[in-house]
C-alpha atoms as a PDB file:
ATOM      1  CA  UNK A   1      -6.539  -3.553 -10.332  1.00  0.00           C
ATOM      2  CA  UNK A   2      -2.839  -3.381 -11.499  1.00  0.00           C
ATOM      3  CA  UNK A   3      -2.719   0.245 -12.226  1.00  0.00           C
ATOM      4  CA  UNK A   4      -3.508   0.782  -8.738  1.00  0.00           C
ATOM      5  CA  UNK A   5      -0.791  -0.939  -7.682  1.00  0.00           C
ATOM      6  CA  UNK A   6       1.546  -0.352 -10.132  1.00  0.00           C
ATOM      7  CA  UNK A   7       1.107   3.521  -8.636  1.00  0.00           C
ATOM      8  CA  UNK A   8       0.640   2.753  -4.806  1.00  0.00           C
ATOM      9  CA  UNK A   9      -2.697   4.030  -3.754  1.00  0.00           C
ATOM     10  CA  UNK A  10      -4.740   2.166  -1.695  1.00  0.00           C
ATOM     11  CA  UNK A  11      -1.923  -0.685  -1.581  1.00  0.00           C
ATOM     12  CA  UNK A  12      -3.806  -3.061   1.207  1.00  0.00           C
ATOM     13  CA  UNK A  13      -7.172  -2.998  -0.651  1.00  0.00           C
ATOM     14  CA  UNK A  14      -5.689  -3.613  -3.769  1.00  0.00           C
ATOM     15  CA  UNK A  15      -3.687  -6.626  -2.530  1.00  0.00           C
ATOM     16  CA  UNK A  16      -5.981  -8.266  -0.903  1.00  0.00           C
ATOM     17  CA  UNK A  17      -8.374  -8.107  -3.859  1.00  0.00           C
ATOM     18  CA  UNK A  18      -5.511  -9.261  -6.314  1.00  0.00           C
ATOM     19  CA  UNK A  19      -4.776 -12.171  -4.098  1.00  0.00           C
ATOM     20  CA  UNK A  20      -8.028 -13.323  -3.803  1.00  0.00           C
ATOM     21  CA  UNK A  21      -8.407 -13.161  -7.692  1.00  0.00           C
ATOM     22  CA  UNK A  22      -5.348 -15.263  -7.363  1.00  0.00           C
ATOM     23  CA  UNK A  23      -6.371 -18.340  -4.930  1.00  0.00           C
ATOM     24  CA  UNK A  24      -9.688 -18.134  -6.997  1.00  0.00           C
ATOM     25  CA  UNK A  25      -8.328 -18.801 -10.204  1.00  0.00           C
ATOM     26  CA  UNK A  26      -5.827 -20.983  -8.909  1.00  0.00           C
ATOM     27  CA  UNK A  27      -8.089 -23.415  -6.987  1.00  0.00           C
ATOM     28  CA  UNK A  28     -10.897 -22.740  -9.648  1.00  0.00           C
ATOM     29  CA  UNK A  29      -8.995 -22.691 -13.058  1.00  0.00           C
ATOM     30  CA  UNK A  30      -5.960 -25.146 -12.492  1.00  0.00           C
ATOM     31  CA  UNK A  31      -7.093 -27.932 -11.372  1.00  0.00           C
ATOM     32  CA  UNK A  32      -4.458 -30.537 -11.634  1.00  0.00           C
ATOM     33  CA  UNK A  33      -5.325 -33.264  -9.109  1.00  0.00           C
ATOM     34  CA  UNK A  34      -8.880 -33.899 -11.077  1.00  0.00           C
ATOM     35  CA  UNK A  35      -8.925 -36.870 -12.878  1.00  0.00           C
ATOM     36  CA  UNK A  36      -9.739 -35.795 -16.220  1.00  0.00           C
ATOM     37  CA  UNK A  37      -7.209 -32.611 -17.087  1.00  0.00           C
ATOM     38  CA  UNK A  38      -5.927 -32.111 -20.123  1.00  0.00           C
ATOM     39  CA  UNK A  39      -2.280 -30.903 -19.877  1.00  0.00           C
ATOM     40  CA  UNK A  40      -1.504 -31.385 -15.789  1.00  0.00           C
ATOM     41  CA  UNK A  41       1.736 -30.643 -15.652  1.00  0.00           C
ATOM     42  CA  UNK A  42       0.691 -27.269 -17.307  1.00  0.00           C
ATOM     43  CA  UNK A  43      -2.125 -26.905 -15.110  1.00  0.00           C
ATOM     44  CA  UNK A  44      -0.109 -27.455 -12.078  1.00  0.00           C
ATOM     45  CA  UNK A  45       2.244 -24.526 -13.352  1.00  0.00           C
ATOM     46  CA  UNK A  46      -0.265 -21.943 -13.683  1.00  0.00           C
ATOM     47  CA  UNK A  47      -1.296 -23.452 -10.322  1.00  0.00           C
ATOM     48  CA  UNK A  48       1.919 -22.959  -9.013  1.00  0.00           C
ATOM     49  CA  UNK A  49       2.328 -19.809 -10.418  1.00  0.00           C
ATOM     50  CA  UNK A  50      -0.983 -18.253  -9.195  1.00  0.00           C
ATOM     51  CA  UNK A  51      -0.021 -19.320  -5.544  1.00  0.00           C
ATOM     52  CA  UNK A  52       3.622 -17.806  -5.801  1.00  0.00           C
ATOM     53  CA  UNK A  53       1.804 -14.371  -7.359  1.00  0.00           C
ATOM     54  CA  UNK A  54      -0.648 -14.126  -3.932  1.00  0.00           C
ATOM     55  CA  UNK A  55       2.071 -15.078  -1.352  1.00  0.00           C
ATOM     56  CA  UNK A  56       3.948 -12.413  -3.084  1.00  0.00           C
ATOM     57  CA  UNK A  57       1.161  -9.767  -2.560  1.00  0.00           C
ATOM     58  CA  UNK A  58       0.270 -10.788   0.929  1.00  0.00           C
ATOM     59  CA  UNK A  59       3.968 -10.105   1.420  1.00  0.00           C
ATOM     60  CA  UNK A  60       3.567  -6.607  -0.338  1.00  0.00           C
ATOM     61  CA  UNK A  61       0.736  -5.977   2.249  1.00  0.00           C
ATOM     62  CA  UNK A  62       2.294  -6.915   5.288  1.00  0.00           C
ATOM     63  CA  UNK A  63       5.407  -4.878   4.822  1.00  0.00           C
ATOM     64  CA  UNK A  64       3.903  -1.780   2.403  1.00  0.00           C
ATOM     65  CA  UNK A  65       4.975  -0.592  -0.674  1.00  0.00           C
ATOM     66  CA  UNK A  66       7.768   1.314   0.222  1.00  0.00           C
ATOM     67  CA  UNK A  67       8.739   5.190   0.683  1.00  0.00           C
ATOM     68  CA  UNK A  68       7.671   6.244  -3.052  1.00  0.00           C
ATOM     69  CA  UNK A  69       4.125   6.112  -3.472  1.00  0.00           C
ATOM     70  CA  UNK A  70       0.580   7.576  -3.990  1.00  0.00           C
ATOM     71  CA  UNK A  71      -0.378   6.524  -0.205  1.00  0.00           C
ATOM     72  CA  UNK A  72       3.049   7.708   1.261  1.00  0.00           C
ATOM     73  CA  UNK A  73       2.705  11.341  -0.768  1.00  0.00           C
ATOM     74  CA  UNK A  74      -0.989  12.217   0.425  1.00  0.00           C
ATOM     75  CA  UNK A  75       0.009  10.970   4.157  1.00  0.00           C
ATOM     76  CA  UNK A  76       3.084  12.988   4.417  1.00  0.00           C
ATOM     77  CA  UNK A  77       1.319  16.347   2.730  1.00  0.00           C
ATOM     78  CA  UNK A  78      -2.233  15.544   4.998  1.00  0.00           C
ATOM     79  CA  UNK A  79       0.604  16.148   7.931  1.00  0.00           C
ATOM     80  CA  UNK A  80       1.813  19.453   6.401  1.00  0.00           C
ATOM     81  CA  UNK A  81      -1.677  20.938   6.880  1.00  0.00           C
END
């Protein structure tokens, strides 16, 4: 899913999968308020982290990737023809 990305096509389905891969490791994996965790300060990092990750995607979704990708490229030469 990162190569995807990383290039720029299909930027919205991409997202949305990464960020749900995201909140479900998050809430599933890092569970820091249980009573029984290991390490939660460490779990409530990667918790953390995992949460900052998806808001940052949803961002990348709701304002694109930008003028210099895969999507943009096929638009633009779709227009051409």
């Amino acid at each position: 899913l990162a190569t995807p990305l990383a290039v720029g096509w299909g930027g919205h389905a991409v997202t949305r999968a990464l960020t749900l891969t995201l909140f479900a490791e998050a809430f599933g994996c890092w569970r820091f308020w249980a009573p029984r965790t290991f390490r939660p300060d460490h779990a409530r990092a990667h918790f953390v982290t995992n949460l900052a990750c998806g808001g940052g995607l949803m961002l990348l979704q709701a304002f694109g990737a930008g003028r210099y990708t895969v999507d943009n490229y096929v638009h633009r030469n779709k227009k051409k023809t």
